[in-house]
N, C-alpha and C. Protein backbone atom coordinates (compact mmCIF):
# COMPACT_ATOMS: atom_id res chain seq x y z
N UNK A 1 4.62 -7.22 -27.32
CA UNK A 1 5.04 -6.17 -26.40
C UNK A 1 4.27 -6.31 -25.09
N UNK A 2 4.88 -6.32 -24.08
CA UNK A 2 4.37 -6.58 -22.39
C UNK A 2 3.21 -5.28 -22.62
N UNK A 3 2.11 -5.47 -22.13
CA UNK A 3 1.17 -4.72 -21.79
C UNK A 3 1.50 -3.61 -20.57
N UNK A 4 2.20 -4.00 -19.24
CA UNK A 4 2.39 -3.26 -18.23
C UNK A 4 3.46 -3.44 -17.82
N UNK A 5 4.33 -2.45 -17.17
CA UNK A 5 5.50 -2.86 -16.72
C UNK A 5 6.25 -3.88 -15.79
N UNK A 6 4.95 -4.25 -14.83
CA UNK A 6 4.82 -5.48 -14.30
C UNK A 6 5.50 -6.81 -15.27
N UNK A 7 4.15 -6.72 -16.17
CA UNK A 7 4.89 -7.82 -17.52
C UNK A 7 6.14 -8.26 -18.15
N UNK A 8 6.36 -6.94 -18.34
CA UNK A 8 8.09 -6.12 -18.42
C UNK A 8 8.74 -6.79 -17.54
N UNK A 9 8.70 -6.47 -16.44
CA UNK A 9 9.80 -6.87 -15.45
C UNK A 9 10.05 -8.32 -15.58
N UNK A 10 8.17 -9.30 -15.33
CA UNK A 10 8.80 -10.32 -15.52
C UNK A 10 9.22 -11.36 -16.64
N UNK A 11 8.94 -10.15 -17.56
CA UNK A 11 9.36 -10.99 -19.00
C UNK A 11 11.18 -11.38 -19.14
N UNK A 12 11.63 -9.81 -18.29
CA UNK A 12 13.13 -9.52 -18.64
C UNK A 12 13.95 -10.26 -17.19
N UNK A 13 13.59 -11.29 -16.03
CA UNK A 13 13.31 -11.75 -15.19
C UNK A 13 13.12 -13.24 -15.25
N UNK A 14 13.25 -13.87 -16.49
CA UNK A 14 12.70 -15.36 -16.41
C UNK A 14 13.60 -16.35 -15.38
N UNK A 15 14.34 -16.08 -15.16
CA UNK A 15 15.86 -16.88 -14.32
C UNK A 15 14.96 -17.00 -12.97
N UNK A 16 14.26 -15.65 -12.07
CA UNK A 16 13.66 -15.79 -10.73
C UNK A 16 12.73 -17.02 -10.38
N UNK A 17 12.03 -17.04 -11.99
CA UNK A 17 11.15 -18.32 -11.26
C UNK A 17 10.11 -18.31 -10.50
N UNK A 18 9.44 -16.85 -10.35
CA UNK A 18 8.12 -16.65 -9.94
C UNK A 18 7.81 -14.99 -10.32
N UNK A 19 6.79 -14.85 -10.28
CA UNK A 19 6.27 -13.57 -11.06
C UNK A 19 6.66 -12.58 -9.37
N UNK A 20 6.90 -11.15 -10.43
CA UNK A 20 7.08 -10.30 -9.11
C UNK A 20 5.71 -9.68 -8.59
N UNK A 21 5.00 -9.88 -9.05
CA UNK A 21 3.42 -9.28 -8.51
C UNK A 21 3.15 -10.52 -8.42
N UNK A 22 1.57 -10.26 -8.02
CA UNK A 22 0.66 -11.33 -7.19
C UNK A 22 -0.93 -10.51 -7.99
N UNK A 23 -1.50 -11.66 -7.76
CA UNK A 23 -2.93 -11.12 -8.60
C UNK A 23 -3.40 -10.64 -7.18
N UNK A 24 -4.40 -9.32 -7.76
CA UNK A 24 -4.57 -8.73 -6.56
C UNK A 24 -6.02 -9.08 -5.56
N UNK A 25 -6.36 -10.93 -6.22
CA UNK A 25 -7.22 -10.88 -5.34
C UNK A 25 -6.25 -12.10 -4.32
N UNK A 26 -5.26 -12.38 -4.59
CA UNK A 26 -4.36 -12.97 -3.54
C UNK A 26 -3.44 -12.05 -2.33
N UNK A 27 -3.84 -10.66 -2.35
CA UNK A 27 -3.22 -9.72 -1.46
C UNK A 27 -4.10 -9.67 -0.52
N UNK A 28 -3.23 -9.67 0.71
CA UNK A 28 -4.43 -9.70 1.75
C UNK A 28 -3.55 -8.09 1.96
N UNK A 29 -4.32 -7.16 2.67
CA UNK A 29 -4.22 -6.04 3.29
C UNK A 29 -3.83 -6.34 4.81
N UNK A 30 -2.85 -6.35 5.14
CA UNK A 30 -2.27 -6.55 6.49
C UNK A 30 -2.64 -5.41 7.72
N UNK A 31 -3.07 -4.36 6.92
CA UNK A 31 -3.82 -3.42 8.09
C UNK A 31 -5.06 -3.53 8.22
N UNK A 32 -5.87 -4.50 7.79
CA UNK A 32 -7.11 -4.61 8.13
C UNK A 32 -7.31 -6.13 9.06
N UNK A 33 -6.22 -6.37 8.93
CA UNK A 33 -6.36 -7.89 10.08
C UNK A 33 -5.32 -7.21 11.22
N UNK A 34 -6.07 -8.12 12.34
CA UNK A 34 -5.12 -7.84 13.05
C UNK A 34 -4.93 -9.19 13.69
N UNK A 35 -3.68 -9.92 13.61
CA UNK A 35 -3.38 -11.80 13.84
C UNK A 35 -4.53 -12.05 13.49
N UNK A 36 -4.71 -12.02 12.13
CA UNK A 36 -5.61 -12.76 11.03
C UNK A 36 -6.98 -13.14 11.22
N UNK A 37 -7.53 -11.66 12.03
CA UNK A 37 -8.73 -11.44 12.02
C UNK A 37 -9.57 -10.13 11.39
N UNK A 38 -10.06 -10.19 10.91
CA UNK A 38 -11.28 -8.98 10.49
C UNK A 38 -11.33 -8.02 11.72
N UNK A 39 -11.14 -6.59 11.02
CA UNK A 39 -11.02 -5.74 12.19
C UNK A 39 -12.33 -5.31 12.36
N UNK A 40 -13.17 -4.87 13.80
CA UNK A 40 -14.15 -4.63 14.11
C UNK A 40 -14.89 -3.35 12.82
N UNK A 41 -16.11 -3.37 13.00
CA UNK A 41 -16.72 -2.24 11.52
C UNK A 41 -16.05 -0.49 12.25
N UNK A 42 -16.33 -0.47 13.57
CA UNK A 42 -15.91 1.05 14.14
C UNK A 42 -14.35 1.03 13.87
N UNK A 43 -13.55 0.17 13.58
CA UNK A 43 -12.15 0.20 13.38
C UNK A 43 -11.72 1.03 11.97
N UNK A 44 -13.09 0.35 10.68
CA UNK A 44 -12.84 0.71 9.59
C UNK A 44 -13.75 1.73 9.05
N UNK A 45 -14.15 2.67 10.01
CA UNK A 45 -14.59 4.31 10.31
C UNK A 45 -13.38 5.19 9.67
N UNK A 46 -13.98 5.72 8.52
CA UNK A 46 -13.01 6.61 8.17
C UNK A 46 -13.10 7.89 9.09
N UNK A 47 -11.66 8.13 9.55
CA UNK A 47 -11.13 9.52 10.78
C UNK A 47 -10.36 10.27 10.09
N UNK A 48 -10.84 11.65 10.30
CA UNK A 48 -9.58 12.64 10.03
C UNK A 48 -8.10 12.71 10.74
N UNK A 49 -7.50 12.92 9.88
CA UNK A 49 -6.29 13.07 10.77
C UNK A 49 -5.39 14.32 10.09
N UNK A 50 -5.15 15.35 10.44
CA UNK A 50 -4.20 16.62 10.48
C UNK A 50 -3.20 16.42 10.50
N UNK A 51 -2.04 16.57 9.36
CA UNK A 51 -0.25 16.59 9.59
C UNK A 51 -0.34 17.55 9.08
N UNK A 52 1.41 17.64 9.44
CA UNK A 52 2.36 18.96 8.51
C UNK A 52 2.98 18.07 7.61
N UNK A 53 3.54 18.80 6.78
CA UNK A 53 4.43 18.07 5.68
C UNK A 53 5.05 19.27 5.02
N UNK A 54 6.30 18.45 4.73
CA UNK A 54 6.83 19.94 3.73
C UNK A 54 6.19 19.82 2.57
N UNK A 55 6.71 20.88 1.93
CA UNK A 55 5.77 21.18 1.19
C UNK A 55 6.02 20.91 -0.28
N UNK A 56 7.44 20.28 -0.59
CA UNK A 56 7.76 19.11 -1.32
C UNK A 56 6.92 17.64 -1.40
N UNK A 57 6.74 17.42 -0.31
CA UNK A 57 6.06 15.91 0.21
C UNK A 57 4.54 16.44 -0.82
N UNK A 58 4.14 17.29 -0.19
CA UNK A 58 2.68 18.06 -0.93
C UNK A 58 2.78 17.97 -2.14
N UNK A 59 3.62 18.67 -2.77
CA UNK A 59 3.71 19.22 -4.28
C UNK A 59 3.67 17.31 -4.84
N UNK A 60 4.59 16.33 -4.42
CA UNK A 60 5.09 15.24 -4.75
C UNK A 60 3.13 14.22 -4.85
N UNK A 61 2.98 14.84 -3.81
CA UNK A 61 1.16 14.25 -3.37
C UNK A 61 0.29 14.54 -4.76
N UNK A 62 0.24 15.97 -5.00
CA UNK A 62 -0.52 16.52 -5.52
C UNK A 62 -0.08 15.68 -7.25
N UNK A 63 0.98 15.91 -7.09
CA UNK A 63 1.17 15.51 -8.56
C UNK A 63 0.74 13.69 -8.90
N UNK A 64 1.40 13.42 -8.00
CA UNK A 64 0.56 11.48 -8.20
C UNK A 64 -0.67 11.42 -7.94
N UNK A 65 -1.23 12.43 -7.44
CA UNK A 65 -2.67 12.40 -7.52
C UNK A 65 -3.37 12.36 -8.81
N UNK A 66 -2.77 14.18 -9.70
CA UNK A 66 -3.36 14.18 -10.80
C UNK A 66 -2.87 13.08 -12.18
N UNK A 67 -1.79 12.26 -11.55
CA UNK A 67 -1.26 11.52 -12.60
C UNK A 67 -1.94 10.04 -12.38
N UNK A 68 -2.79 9.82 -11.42
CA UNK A 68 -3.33 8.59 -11.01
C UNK A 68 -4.86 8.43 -11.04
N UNK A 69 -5.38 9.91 -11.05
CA UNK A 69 -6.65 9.85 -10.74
C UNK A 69 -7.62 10.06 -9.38
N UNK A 70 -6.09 9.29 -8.54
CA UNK A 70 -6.83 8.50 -7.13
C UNK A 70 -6.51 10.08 -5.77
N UNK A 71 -7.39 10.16 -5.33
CA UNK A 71 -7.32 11.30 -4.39
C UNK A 71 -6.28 11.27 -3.34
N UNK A 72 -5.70 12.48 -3.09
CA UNK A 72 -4.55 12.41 -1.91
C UNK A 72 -4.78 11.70 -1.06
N UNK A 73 -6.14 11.38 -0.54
CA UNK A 73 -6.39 10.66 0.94
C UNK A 73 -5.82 9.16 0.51
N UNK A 74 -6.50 8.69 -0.74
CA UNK A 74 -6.15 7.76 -1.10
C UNK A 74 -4.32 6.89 -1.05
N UNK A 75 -4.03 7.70 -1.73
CA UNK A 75 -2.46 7.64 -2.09
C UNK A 75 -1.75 7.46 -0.47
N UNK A 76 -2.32 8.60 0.58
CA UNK A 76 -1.80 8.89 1.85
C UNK A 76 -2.05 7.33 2.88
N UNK A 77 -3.59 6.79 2.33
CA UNK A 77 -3.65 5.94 3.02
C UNK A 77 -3.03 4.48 2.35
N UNK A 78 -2.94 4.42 1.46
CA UNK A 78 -2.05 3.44 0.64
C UNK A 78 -0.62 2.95 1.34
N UNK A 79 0.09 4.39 1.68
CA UNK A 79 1.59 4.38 1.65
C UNK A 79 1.85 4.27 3.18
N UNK A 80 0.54 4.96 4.22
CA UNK A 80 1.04 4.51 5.90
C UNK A 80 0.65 3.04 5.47
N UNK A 81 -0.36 2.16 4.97
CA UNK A 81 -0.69 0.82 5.01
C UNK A 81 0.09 0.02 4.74
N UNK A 82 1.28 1.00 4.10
CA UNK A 82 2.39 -0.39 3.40
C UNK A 82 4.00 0.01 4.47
N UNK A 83 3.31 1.21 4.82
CA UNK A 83 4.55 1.30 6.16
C UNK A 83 4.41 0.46 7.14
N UNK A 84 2.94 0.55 7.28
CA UNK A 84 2.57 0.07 8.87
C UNK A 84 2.77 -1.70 8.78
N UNK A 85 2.63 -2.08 7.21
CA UNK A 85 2.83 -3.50 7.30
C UNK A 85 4.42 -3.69 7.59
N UNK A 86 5.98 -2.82 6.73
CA UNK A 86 6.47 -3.30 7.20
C UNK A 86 7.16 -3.00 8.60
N UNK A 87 6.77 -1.86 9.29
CA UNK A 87 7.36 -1.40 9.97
C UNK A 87 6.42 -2.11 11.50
N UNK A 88 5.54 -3.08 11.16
CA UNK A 88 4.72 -3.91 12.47
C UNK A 88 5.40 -3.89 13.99
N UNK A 89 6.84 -4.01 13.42
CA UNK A 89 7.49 -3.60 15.70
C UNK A 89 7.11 -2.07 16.42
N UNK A 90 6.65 -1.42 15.48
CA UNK A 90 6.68 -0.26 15.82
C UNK A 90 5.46 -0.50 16.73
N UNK A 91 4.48 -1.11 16.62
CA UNK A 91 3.56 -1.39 16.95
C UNK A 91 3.58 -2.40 18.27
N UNK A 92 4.66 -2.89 18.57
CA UNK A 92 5.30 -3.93 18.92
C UNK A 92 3.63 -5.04 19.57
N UNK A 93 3.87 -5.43 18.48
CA UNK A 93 2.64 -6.86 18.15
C UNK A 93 3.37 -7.83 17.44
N UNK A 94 2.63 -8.78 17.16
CA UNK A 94 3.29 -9.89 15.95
C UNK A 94 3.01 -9.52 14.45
N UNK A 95 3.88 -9.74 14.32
CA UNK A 95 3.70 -9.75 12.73
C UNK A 95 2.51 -10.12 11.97
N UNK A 96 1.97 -9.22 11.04
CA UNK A 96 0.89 -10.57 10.47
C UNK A 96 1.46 -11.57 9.04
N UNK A 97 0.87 -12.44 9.17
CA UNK A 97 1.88 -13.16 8.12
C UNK A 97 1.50 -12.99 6.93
């Protein structure tokens, strides 16, 4: 029996021909480079930052929080990091690769 659903997927998946995850010391974090450099130490200063949100978005927060362990800030900064990777024009820079 697959240990994680990861496993799962690529057990039920053999036709693709490459695993759908990546070991996670082969992930580079694309918001901490910027064109594939180390961002300065004052860059990676943790800052407050204040939103609104409905209050669905909240309730939705709160609950993957207590189902993960990992603190709202956490989760919050997870999900702009994987926006900001793919949404990079917004930024209008180059891509990082």
């Amino acid at each position: 029996m697959p240990k994680s659903l990861n496993e799962a997927a690529n057990a039920a998946l053999p036709a693709v021909g490459f695993p759908l995850t990546r070991p996670a010391d082969s992930i580079q974090d694309p918001c901490m480079m910027i064109l594939n450099k180390p961002l300065p130490p004052e860059d990676l200063k943790l800052t407050d930052l204040k939103v609104s949100l409905p209050a669905h978005v909240v309730r939705d927060l709160e609950t993957m929080s207590a189902n993960t362990k990992q603190d709202i800030s956490t989760l919050v900064e997870t999900s702009l990091k994987m926006f900001i990777a793919t949404h990079n024009d917004y930024l209008r820079r180059n891509k990082v690769p």
